[in-house]
C-alpha atoms as a PDB file:
ATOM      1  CA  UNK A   1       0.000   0.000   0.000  1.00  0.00           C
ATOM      2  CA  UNK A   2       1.544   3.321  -1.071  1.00  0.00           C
ATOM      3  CA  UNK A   3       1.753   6.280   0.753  1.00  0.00           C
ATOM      4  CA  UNK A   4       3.368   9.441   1.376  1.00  0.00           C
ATOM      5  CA  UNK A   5       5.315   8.740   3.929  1.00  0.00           C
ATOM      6  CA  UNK A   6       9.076   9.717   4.981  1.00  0.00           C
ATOM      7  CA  UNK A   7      11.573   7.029   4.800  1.00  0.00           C
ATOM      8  CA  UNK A   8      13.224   5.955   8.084  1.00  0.00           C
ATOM      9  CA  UNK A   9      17.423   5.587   7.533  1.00  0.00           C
ATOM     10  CA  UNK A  10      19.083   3.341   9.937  1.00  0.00           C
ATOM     11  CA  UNK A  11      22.278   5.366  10.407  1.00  0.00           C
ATOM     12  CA  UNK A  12      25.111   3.442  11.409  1.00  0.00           C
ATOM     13  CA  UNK A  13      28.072   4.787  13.657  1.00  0.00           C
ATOM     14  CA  UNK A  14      31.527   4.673  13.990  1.00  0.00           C
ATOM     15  CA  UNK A  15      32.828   2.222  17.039  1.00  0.00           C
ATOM     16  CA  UNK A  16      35.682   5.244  18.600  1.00  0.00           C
ATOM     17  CA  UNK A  17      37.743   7.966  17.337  1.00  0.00           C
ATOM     18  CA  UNK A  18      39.621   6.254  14.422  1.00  0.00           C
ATOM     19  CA  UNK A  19      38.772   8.778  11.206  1.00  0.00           C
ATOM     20  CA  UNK A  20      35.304   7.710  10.275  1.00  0.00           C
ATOM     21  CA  UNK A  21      36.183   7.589   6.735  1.00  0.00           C
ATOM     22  CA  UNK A  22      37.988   4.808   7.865  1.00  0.00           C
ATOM     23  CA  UNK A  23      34.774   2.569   8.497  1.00  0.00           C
ATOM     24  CA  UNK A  24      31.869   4.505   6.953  1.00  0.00           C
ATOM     25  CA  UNK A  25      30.949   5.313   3.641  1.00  0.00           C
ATOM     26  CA  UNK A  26      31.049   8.984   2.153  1.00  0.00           C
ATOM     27  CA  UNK A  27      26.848   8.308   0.709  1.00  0.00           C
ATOM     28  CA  UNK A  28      26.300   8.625   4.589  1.00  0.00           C
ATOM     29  CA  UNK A  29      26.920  12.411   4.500  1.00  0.00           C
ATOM     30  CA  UNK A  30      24.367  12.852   1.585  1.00  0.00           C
ATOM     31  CA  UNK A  31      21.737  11.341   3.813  1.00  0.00           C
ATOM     32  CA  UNK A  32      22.716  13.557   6.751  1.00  0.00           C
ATOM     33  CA  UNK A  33      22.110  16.156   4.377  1.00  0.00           C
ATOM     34  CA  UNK A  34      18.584  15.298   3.649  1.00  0.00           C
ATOM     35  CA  UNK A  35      17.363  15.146   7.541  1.00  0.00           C
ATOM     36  CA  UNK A  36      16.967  17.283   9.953  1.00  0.00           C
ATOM     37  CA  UNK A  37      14.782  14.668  12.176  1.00  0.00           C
ATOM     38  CA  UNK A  38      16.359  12.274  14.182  1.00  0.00           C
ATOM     39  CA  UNK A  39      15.980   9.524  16.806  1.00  0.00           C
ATOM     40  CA  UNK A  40      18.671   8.844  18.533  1.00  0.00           C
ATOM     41  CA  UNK A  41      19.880   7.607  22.121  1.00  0.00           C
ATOM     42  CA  UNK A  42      22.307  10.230  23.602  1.00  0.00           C
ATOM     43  CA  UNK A  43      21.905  14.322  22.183  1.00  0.00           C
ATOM     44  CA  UNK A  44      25.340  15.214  22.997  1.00  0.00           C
ATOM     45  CA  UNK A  45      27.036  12.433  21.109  1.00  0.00           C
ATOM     46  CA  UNK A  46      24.563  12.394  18.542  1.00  0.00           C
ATOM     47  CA  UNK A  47      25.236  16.093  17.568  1.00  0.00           C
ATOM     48  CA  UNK A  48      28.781  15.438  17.672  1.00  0.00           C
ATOM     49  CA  UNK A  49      28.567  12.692  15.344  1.00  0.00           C
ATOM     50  CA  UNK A  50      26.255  14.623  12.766  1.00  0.00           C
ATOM     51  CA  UNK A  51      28.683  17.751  12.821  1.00  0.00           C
ATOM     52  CA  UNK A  52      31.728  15.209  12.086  1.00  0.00           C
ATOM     53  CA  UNK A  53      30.147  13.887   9.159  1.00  0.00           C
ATOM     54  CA  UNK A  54      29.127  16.902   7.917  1.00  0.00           C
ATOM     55  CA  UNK A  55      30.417  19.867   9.216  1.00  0.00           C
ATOM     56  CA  UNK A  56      28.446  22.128   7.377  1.00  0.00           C
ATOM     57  CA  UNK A  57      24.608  20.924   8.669  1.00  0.00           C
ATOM     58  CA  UNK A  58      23.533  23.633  10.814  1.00  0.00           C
ATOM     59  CA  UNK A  59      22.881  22.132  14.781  1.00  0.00           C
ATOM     60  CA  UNK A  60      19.950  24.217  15.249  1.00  0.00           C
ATOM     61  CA  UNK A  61      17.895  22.381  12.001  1.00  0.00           C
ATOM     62  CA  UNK A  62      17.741  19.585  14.055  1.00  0.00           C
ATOM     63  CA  UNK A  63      14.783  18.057  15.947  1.00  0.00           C
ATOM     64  CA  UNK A  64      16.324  15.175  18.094  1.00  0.00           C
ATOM     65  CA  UNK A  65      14.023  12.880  20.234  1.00  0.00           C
ATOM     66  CA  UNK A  66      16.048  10.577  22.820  1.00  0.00           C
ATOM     67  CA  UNK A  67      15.231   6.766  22.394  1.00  0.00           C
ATOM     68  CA  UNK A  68      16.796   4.855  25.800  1.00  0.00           C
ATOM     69  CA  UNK A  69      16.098   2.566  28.839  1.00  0.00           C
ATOM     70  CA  UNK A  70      14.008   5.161  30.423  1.00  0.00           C
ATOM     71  CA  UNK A  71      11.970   6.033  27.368  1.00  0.00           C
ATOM     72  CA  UNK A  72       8.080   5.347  27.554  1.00  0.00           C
ATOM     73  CA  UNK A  73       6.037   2.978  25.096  1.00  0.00           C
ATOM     74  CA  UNK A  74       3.615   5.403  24.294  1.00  0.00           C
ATOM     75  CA  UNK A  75       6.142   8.420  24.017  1.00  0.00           C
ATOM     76  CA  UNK A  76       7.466   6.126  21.059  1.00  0.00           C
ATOM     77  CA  UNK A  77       4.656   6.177  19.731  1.00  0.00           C
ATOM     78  CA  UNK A  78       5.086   9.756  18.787  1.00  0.00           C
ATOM     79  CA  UNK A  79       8.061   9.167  17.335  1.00  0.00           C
ATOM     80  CA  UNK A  80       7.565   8.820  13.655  1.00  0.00           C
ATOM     81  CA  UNK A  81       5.591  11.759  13.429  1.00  0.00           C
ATOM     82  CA  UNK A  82       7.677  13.541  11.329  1.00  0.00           C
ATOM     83  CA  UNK A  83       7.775  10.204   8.518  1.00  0.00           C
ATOM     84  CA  UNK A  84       4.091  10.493   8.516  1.00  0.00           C
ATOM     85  CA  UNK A  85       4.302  14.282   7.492  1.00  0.00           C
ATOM     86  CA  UNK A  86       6.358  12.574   4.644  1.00  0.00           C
ATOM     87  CA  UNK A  87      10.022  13.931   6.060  1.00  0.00           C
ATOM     88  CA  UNK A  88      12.935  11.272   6.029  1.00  0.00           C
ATOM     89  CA  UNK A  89      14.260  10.521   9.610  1.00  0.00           C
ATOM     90  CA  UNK A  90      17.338   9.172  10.976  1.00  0.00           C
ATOM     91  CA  UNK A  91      18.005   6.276  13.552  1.00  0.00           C
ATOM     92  CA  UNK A  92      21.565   6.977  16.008  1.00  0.00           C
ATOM     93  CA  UNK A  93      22.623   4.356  17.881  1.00  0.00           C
ATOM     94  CA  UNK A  94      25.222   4.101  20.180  1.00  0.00           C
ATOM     95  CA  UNK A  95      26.541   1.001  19.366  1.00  0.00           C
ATOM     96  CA  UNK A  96      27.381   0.855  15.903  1.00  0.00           C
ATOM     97  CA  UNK A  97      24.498  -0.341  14.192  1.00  0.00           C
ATOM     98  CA  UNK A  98      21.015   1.036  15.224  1.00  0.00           C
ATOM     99  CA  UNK A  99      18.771  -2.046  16.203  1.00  0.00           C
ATOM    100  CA  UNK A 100      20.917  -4.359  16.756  1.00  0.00           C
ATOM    101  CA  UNK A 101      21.776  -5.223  20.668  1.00  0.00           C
ATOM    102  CA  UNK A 102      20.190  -1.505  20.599  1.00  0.00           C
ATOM    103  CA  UNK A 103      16.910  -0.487  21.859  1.00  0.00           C
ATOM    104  CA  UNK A 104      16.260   1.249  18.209  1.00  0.00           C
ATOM    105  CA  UNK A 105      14.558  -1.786  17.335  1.00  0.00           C
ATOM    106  CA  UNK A 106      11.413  -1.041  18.623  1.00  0.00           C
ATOM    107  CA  UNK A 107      11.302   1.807  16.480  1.00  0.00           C
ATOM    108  CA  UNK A 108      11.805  -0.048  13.626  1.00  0.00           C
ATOM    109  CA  UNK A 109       8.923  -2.376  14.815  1.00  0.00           C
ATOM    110  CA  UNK A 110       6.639   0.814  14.766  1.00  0.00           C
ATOM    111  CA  UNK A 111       7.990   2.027  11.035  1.00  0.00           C
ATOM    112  CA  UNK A 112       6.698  -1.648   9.748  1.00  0.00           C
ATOM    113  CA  UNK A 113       3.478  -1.394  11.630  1.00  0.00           C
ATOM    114  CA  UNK A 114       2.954   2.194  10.360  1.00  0.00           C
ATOM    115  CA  UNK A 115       3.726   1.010   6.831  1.00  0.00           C
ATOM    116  CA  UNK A 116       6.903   3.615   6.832  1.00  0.00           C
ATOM    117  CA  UNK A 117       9.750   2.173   4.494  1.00  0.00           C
ATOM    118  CA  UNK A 118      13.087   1.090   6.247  1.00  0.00           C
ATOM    119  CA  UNK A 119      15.924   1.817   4.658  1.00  0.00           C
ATOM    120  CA  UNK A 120      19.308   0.311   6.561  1.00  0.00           C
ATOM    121  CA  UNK A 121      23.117   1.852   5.880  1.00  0.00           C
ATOM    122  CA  UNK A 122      26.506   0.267   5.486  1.00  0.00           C
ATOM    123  CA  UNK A 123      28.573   0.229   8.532  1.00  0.00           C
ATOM    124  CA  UNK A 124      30.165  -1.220  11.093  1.00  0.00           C
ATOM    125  CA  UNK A 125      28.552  -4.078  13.627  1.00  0.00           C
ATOM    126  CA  UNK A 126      31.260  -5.046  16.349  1.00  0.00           C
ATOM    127  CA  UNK A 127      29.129  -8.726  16.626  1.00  0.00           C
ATOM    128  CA  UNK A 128      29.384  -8.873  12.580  1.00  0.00           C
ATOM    129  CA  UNK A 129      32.903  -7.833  13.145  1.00  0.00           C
ATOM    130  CA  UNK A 130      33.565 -10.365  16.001  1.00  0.00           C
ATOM    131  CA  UNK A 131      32.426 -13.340  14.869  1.00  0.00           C
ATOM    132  CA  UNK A 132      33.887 -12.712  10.849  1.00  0.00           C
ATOM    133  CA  UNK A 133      37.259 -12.309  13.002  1.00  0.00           C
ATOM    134  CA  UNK A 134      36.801 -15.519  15.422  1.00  0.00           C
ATOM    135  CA  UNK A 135      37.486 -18.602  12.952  1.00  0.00           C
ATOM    136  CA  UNK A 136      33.798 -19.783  14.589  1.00  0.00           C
ATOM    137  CA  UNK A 137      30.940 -20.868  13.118  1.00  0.00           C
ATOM    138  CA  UNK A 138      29.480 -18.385  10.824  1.00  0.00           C
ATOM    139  CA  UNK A 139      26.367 -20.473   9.445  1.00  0.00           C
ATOM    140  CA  UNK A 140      24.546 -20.671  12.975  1.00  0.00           C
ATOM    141  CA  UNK A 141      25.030 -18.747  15.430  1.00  0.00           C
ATOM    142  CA  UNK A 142      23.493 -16.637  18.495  1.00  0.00           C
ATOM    143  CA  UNK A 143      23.882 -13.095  20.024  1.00  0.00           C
ATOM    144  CA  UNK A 144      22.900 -13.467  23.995  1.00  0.00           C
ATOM    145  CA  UNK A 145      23.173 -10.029  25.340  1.00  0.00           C
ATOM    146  CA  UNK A 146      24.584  -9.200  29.039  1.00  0.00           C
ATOM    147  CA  UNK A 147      25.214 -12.373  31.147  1.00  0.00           C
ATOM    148  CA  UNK A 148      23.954 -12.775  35.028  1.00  0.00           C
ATOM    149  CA  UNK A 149      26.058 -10.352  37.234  1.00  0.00           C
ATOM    150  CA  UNK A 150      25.465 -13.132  40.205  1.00  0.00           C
ATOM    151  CA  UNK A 151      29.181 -15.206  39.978  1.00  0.00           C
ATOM    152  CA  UNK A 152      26.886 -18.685  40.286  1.00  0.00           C
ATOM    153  CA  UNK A 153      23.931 -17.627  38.178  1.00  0.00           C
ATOM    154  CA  UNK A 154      26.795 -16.302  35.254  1.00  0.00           C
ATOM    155  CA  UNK A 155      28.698 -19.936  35.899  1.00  0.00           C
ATOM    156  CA  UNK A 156      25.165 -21.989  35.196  1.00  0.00           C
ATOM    157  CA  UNK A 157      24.446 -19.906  32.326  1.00  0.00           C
ATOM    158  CA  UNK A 158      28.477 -20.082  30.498  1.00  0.00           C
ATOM    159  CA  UNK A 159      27.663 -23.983  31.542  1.00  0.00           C
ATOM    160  CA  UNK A 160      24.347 -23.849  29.217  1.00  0.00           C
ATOM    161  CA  UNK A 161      25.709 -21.758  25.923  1.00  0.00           C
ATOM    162  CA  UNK A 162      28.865 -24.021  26.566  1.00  0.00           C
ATOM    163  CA  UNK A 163      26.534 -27.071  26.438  1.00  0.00           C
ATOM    164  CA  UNK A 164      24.555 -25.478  23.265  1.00  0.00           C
ATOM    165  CA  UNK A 165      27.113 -24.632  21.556  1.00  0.00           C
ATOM    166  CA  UNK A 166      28.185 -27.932  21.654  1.00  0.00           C
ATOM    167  CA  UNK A 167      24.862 -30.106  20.875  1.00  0.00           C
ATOM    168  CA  UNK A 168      23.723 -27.370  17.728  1.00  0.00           C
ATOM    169  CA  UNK A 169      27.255 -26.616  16.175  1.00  0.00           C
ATOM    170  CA  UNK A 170      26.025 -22.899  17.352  1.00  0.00           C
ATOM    171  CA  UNK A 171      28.825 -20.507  18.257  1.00  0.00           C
ATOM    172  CA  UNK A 172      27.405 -18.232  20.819  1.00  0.00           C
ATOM    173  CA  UNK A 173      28.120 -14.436  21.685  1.00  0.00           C
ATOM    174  CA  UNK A 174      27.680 -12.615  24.345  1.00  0.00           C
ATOM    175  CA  UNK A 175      29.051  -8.954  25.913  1.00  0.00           C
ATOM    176  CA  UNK A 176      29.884  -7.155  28.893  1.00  0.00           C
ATOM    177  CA  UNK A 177      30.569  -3.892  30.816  1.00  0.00           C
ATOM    178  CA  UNK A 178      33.462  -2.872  29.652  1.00  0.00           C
ATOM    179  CA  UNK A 179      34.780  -2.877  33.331  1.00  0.00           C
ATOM    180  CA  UNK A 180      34.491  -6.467  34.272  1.00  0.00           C
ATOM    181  CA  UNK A 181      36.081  -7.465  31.387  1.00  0.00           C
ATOM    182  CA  UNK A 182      38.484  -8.479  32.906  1.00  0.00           C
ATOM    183  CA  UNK A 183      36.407 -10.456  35.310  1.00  0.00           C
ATOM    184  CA  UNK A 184      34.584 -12.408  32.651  1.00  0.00           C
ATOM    185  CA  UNK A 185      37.612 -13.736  31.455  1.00  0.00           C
ATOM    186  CA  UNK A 186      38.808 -14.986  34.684  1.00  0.00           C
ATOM    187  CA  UNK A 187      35.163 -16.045  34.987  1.00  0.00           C
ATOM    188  CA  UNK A 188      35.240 -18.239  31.210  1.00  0.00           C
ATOM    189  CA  UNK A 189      38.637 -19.997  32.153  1.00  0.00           C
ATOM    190  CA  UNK A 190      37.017 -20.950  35.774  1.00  0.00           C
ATOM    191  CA  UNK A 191      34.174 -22.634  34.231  1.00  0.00           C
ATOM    192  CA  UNK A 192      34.269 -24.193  31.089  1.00  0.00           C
ATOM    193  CA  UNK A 193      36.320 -27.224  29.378  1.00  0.00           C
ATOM    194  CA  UNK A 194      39.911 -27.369  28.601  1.00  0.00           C
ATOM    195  CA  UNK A 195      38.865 -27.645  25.191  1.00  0.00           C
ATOM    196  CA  UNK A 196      36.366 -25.250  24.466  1.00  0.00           C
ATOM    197  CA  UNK A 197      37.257 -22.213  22.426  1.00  0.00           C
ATOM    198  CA  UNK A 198      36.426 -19.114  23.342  1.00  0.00           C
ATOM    199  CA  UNK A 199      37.292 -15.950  21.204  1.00  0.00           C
ATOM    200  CA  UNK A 200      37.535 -12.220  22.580  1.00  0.00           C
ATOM    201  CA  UNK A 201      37.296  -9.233  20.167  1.00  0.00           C
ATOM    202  CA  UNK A 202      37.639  -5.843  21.256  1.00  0.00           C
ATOM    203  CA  UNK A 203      38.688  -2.287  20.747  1.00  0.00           C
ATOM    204  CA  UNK A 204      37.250  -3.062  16.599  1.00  0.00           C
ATOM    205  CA  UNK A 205      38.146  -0.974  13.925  1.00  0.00           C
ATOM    206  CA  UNK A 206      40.272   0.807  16.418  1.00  0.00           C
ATOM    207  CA  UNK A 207      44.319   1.240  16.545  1.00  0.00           C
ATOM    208  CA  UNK A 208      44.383  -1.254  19.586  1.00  0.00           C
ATOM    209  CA  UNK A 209      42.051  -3.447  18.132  1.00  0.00           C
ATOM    210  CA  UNK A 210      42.865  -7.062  19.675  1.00  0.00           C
ATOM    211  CA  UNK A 211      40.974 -10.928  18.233  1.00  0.00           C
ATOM    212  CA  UNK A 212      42.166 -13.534  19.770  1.00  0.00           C
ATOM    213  CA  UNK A 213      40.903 -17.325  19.558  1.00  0.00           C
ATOM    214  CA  UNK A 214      42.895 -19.884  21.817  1.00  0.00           C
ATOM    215  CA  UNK A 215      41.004 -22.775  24.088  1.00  0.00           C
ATOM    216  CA  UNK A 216      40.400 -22.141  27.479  1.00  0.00           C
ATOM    217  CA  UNK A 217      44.102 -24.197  28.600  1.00  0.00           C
ATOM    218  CA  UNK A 218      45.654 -21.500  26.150  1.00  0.00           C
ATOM    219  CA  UNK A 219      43.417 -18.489  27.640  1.00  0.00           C
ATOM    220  CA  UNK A 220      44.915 -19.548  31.094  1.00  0.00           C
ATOM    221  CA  UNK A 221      48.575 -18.314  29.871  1.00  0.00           C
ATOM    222  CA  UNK A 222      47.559 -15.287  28.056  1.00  0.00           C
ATOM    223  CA  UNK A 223      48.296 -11.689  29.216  1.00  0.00           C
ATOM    224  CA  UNK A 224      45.455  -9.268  28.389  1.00  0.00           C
ATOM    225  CA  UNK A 225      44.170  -6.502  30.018  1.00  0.00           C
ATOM    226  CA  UNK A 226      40.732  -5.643  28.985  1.00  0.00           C
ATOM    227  CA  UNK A 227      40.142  -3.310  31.267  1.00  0.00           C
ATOM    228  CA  UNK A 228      37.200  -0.959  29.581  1.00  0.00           C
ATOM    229  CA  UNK A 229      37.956  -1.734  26.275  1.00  0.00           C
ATOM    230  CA  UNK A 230      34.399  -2.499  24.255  1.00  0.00           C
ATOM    231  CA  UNK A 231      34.784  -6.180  23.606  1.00  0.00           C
ATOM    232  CA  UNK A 232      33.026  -9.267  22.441  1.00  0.00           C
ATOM    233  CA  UNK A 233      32.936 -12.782  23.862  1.00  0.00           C
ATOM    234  CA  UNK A 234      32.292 -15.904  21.684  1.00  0.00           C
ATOM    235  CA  UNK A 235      32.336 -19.177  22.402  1.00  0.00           C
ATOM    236  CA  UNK A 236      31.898 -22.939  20.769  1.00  0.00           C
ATOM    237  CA  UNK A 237      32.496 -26.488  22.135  1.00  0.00           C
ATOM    238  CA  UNK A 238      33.462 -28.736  19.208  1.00  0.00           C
END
């Protein structure tokens, strides 16, 4: 069904403060160009990564609305007003791509629902990234968000994705704060098989970016501080 509707452009991000035109394609600037109407999760950053793109877009055209944690189902609703006045809009994440591990996918729920075309961008995903990097299975494979902060509750579920892993051929990802990083390692080479590999990807795209895949007897004599460096965890159990 046709209408007159606004496209909505999933805008992807740079991953840290390498020279975008080192991971994103110059076409991105051209759609900057085009809208003034964004959604995005943090103002600040978001400006900041509009201007660097394309210096010359005036700050005060835009019209920001902040998508996050906090943000209200029926505020979202409101949204896509600006599509249905037949403007293009733009979806920021702060991870890379919008909706994916991001709560922009809600909004790009609504677009379908509302009949608004989705149009998606080239550009960096870290979990794309991770796994093309990890030597793991690429055919099947699952993305399982934060793990359990509770030490025994995280050990039960490493013991289960170890275990699935295992029984579907499925290599399985995961993330966390960048803080316990650290921690999660210690925690992976506690708790699962000699023999289980386990890769860690972080700091992607960046100068310091570091992929590593050893088993968890190899992980046990490696040297690595991850210490709030964005990273991703994958493991599989041949």
């Amino acid at each position: 069904m046709e209408n007159n509707f606004g496209k909505l452009y999933l805008i992807p991000t740079d991953l840290g403060e390498n020279p975008v035109w080192d991971v994103l394609p110059t076409s991105i600037t051209k759609i900057i160009d085009l809208i003034d109407d964004y959604i995005v999760e943090n103002e600040k950053t978001a400006r900041r990564f509009i201007k660097k793109m394309h210096p010359e877009k005036l700050q005060s055209s835009l019209n920001l609305k902040v998508l996050n944690k906090f943000t209200e189902t029926s505020e979202k609703m409101s949204f896509l007003e600006a599509c249905k006045q037949g403007k293009p809009m733009g979806l920021l994440s702060e991870a890379g791509c919008p909706a994916v591990a991001d709560p922009g996918s809600d909004i790009v729920s609504l677009a379908h629902q509302n009949n608004i075309q989705v149009v998606p961008l080239v550009g960096p995903s870290s979990i794309i990234m991770a796994l093309m990097g990890s030597g793991m299975n690429g055919q099947s494979f699952a993305f399982n968000g934060y793990l359990p902060i509770d030490k025994q509750a995280r050990k039960t579920e490493l013991k289960r994705l170890e275990k699935l892993s295992f029984d579907q051929n499925q290599s399985q990802l995961f993330i966390e704060t960048p803080y316990r990083n650290n921690q999660m390692l210690e925690d992976l080479c506690a708790t699962l098989h000699p023999q289980t590999r386990v890769c860690v990807a972080c700091d992607l795209t960046l100068s310091t970016e570091y992929i590593k895949t050893y088993l968890i007897k190899e992980w046990k004599h490696v040297k690595v501080d991850l210490h709030k460096r964005p990273a991703i965890f994958i493991i599989h159990k041949d």
